[in-house]
PDB file of N, CA and C in Angstrom:
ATOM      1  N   UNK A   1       0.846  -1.173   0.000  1.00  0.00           N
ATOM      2  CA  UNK A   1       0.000   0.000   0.000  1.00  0.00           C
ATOM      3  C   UNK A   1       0.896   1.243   0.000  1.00  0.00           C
ATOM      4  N   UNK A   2       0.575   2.105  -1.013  1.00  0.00           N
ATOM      5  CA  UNK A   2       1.540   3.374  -0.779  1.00  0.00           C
ATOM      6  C   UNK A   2       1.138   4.193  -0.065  1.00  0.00           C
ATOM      7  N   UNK A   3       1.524   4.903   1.074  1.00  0.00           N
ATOM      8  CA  UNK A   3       1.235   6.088   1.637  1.00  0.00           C
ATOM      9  C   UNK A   3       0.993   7.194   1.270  1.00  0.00           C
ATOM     10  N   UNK A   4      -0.197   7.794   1.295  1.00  0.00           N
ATOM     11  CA  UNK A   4      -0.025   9.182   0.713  1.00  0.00           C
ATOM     12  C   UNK A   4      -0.821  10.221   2.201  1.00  0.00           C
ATOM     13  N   UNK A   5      -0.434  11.104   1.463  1.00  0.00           N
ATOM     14  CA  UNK A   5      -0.648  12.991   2.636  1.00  0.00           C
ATOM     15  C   UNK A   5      -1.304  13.428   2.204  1.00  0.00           C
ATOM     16  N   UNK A   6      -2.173  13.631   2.852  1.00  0.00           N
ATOM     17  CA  UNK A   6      -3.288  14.450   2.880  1.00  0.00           C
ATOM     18  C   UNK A   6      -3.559  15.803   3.727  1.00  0.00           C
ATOM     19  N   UNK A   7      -3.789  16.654   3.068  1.00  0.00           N
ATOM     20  CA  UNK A   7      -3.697  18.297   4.006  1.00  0.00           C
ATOM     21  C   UNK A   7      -4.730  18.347   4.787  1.00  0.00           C
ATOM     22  N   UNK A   8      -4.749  18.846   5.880  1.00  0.00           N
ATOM     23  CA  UNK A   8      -6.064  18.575   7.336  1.00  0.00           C
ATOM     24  C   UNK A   8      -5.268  19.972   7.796  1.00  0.00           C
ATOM     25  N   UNK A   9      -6.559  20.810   8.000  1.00  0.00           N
ATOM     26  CA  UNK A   9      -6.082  22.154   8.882  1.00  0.00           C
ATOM     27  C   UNK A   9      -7.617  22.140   9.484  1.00  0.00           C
ATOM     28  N   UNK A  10      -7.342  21.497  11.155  1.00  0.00           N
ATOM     29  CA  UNK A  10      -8.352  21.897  12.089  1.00  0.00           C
ATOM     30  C   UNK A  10      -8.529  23.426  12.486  1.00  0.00           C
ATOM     31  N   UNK A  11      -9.331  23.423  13.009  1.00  0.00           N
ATOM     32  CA  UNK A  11      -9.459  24.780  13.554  1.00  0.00           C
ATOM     33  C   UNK A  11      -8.823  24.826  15.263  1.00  0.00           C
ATOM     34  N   UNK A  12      -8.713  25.956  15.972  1.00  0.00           N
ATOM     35  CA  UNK A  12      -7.764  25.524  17.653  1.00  0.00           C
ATOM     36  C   UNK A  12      -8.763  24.682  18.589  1.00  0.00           C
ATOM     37  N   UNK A  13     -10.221  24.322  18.417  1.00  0.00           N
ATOM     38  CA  UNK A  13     -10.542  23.173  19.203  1.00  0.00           C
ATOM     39  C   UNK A  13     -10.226  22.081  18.430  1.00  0.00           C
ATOM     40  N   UNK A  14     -10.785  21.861  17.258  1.00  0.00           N
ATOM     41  CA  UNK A  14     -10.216  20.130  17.004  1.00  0.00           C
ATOM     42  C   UNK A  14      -8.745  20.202  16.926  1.00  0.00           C
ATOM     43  N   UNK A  15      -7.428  21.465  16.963  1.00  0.00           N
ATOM     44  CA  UNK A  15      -6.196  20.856  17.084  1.00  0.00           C
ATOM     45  C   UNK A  15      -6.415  20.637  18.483  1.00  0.00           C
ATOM     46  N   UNK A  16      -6.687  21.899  19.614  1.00  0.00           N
ATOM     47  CA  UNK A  16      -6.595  20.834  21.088  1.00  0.00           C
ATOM     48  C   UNK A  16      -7.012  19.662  20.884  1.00  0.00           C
ATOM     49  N   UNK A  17      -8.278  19.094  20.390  1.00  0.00           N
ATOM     50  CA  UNK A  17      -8.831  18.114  20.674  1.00  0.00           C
ATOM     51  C   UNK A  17      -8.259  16.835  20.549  1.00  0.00           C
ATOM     52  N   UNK A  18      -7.514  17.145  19.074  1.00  0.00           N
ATOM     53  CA  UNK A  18      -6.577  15.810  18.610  1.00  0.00           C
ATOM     54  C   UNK A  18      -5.087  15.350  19.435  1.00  0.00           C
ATOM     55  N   UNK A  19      -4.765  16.612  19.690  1.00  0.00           N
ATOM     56  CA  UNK A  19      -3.195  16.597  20.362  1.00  0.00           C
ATOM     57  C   UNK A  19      -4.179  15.889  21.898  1.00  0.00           C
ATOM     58  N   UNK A  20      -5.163  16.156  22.663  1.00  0.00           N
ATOM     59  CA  UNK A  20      -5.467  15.804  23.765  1.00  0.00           C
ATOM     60  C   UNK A  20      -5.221  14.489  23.668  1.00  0.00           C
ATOM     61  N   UNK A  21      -6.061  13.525  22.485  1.00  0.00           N
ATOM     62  CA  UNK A  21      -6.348  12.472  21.952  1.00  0.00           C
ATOM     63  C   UNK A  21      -5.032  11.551  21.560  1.00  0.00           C
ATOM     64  N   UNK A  22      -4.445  12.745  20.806  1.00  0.00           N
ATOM     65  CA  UNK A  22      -2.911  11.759  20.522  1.00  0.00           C
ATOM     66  C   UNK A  22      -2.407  11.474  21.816  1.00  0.00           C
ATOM     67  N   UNK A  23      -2.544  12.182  22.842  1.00  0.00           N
ATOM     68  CA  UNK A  23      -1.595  12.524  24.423  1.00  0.00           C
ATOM     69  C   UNK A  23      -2.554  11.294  25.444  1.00  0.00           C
ATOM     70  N   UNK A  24      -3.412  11.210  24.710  1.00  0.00           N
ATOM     71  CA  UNK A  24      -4.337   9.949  26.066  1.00  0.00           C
ATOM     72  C   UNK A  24      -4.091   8.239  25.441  1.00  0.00           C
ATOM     73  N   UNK A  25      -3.850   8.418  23.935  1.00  0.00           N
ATOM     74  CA  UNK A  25      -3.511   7.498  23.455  1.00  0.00           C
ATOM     75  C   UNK A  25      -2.259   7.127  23.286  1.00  0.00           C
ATOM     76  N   UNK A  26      -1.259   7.586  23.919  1.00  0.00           N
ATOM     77  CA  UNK A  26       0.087   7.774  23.353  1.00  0.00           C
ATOM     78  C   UNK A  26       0.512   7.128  22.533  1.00  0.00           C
ATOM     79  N   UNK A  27       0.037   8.179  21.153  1.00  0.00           N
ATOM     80  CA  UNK A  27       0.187   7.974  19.824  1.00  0.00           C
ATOM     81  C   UNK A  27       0.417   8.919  19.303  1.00  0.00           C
ATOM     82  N   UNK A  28       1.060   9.549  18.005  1.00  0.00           N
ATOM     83  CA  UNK A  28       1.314  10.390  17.178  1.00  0.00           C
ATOM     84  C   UNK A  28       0.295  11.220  16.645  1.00  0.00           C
ATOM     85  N   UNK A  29      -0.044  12.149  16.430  1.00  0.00           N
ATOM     86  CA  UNK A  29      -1.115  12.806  15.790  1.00  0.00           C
ATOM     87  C   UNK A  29      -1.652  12.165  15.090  1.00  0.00           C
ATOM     88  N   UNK A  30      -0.637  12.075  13.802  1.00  0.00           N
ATOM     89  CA  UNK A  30      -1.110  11.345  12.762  1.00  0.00           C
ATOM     90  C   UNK A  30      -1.933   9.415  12.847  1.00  0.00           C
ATOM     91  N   UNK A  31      -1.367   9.145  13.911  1.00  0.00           N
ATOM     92  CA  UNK A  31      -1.709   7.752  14.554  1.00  0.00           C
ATOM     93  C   UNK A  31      -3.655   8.211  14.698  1.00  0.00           C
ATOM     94  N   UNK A  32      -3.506   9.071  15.648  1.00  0.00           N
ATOM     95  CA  UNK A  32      -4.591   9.430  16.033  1.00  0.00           C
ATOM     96  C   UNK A  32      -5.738  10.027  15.249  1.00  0.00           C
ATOM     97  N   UNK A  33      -5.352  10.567  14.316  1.00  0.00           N
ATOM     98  CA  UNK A  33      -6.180  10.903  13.089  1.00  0.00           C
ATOM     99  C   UNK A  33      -6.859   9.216  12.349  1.00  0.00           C
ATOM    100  N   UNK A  34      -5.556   8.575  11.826  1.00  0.00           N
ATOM    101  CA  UNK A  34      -5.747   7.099  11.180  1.00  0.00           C
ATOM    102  C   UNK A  34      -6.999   6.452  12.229  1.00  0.00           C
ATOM    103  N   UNK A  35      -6.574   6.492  13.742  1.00  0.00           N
ATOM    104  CA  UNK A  35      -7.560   5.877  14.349  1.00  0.00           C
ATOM    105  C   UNK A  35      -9.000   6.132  14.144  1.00  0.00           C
ATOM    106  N   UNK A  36      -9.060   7.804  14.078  1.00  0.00           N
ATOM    107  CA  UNK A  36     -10.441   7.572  14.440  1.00  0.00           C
ATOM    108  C   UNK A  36     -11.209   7.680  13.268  1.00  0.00           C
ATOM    109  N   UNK A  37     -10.221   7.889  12.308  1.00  0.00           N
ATOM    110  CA  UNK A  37     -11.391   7.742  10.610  1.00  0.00           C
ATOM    111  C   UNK A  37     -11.790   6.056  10.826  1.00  0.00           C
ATOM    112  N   UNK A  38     -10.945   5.358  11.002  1.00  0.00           N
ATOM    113  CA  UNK A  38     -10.784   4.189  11.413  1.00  0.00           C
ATOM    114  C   UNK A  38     -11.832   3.626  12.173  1.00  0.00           C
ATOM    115  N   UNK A  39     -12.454   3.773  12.883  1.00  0.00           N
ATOM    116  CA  UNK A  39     -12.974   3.668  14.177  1.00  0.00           C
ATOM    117  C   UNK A  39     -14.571   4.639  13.787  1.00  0.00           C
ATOM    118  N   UNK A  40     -14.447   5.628  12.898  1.00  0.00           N
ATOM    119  CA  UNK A  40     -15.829   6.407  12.555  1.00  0.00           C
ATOM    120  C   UNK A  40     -16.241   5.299  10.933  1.00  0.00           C
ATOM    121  N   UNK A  41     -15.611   4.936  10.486  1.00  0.00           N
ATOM    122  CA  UNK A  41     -15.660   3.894   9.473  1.00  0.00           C
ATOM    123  C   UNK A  41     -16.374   2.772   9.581  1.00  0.00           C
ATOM    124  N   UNK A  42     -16.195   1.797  11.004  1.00  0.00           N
ATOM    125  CA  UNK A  42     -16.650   0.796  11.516  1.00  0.00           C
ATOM    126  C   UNK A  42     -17.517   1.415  11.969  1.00  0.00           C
ATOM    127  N   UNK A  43     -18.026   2.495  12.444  1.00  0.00           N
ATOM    128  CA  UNK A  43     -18.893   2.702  13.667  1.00  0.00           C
ATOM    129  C   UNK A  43     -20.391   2.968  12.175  1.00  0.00           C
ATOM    130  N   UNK A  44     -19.688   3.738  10.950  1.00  0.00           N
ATOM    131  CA  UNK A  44     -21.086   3.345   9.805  1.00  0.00           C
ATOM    132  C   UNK A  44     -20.945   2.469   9.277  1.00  0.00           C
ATOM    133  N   UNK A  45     -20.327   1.110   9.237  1.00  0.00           N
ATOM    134  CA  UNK A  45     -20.835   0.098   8.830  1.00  0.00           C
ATOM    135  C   UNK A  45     -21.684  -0.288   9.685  1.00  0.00           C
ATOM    136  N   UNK A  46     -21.491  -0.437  11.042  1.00  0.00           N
ATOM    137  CA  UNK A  46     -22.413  -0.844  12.042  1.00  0.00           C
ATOM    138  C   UNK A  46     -23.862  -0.314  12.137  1.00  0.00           C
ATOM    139  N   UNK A  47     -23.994   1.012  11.691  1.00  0.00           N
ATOM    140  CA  UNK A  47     -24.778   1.817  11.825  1.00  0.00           C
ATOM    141  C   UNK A  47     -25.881   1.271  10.273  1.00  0.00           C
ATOM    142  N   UNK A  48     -25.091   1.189   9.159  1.00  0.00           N
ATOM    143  CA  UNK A  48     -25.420   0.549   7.827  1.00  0.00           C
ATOM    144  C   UNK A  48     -26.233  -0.631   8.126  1.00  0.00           C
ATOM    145  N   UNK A  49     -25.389  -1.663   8.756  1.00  0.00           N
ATOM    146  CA  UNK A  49     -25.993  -3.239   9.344  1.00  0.00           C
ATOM    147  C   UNK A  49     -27.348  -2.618  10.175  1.00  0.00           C
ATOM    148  N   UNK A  50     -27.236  -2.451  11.031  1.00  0.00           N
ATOM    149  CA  UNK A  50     -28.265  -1.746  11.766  1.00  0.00           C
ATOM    150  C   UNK A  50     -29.666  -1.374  11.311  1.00  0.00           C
ATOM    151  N   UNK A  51     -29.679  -0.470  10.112  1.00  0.00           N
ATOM    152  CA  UNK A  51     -30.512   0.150   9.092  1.00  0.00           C
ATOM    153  C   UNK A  51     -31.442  -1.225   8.432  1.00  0.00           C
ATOM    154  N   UNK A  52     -30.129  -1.860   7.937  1.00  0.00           N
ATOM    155  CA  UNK A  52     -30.753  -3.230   6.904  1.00  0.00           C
ATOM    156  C   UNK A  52     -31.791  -3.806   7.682  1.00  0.00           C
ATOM    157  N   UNK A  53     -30.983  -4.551   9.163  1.00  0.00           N
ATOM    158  CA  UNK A  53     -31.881  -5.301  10.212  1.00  0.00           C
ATOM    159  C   UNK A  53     -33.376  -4.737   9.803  1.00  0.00           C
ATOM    160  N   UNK A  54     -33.248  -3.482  10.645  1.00  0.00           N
ATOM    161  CA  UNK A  54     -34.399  -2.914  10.522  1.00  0.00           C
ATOM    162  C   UNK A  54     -35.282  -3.093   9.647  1.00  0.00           C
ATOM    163  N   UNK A  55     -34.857  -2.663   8.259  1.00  0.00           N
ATOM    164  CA  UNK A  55     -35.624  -3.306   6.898  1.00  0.00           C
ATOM    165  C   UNK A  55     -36.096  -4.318   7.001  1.00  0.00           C
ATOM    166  N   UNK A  56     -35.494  -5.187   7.383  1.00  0.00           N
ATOM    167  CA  UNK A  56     -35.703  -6.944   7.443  1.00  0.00           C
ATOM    168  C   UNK A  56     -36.362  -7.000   8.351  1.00  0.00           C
ATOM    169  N   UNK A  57     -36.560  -6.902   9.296  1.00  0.00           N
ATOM    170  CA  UNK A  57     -38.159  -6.616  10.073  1.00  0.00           C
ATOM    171  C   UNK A  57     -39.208  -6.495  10.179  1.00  0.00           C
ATOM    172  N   UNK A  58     -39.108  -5.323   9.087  1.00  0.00           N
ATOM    173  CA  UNK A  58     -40.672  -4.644   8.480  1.00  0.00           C
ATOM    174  C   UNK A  58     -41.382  -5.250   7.355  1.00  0.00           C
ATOM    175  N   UNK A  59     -39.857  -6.463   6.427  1.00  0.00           N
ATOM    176  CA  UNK A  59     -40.104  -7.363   5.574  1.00  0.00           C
ATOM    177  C   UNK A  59     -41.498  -8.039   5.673  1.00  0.00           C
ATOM    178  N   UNK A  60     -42.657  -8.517   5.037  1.00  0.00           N
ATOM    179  CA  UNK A  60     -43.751  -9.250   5.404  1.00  0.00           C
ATOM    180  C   UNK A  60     -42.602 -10.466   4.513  1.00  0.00           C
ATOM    181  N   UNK A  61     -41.925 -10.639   3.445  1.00  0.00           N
ATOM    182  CA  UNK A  61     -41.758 -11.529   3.057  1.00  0.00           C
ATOM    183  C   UNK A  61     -40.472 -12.447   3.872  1.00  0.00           C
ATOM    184  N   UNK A  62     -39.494 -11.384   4.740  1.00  0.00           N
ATOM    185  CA  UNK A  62     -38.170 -11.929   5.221  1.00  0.00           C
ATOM    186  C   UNK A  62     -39.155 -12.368   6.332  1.00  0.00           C
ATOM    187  N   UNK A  63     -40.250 -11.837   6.909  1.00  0.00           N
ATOM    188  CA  UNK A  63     -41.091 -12.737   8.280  1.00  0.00           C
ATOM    189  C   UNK A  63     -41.552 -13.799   7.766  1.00  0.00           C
ATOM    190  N   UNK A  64     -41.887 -14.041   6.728  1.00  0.00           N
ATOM    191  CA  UNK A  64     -42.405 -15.316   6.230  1.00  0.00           C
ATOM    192  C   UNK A  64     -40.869 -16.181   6.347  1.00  0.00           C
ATOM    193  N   UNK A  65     -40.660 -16.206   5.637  1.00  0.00           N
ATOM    194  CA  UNK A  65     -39.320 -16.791   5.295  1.00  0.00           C
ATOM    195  C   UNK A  65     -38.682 -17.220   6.678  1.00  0.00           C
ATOM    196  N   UNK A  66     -38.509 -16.657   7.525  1.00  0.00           N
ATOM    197  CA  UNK A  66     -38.164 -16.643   8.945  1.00  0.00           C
ATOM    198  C   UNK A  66     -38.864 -17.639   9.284  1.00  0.00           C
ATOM    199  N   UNK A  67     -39.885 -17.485   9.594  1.00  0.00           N
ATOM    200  CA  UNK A  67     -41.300 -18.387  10.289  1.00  0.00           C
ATOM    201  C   UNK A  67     -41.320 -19.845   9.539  1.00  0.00           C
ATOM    202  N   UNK A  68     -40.836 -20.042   8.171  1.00  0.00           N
ATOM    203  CA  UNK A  68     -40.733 -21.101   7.577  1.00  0.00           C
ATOM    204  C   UNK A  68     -39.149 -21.540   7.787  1.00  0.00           C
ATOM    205  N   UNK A  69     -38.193 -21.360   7.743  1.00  0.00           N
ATOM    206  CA  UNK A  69     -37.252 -22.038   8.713  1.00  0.00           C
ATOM    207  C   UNK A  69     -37.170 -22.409  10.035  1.00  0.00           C
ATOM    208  N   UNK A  70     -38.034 -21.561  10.646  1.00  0.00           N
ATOM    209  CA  UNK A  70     -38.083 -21.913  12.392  1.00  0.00           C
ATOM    210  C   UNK A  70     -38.828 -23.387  12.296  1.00  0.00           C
ATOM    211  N   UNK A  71     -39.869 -23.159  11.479  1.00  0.00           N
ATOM    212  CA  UNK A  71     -40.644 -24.516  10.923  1.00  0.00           C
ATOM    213  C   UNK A  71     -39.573 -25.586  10.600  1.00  0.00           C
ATOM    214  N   UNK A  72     -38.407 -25.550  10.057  1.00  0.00           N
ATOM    215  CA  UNK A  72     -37.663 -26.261   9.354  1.00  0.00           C
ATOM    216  C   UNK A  72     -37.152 -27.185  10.620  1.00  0.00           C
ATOM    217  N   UNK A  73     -36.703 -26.161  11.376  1.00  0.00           N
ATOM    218  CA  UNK A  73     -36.122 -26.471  12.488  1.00  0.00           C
ATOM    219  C   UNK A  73     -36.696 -27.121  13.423  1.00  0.00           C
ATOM    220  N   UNK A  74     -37.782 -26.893  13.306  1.00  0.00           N
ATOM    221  CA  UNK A  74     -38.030 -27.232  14.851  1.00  0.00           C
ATOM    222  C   UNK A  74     -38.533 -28.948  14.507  1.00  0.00           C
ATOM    223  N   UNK A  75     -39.157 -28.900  13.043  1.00  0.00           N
ATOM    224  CA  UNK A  75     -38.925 -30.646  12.374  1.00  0.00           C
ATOM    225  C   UNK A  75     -37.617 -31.295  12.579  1.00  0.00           C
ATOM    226  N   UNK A  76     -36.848 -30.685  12.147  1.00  0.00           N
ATOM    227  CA  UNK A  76     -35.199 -31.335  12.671  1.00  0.00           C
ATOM    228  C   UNK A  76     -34.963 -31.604  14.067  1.00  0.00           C
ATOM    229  N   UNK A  77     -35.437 -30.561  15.014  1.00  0.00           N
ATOM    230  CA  UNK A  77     -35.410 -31.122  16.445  1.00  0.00           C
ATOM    231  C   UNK A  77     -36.516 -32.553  16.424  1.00  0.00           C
ATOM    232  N   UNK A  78     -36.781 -32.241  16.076  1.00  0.00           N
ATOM    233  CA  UNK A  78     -37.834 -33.855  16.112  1.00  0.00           C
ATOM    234  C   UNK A  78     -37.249 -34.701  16.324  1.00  0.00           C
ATOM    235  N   UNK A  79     -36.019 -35.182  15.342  1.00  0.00           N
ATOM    236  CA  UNK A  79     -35.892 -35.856  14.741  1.00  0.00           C
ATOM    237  C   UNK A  79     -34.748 -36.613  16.089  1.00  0.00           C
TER     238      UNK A  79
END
């Protein structure tokens, strides 16, 4: 992977904020930047997954579908 730079000019709370952040993490600025795109990245996939669930809920057809495997299953416990 090649590294590349990217220009970031906070304003004087998000630089306190980050230097606080680099200083609690003892990590490099730049560490600390990587982290939390990092970390805000996962936090919308999660948020993405989340959304879908939801969809799939309100599904009348994913409740069917549901209700007919539980069916599946619970024949297999039979067994």
């Amino acid at each position: 992977m090649t590294v590349q730079t990217i220009s970031f000019r906070p304003d004087a709370t998000t630089r306190r904020e980050l230097d606080a952040l680099a200083s609690m993490r003892d990590v490099t600025v730049s560490d600390a930047i990587r982290q939390a795109v990092h970390e805000a990245y996962v936090r919308e996939q999660y948020r993405q997954a989340a959304a879908e669930v939801r969809e799939w809920r309100l599904d009348p057809a994913y409740a069917a579908e549901l209700a007919a495997v539980r069916e599946q299953m619970d024949d297999l416990r039979a067994w």
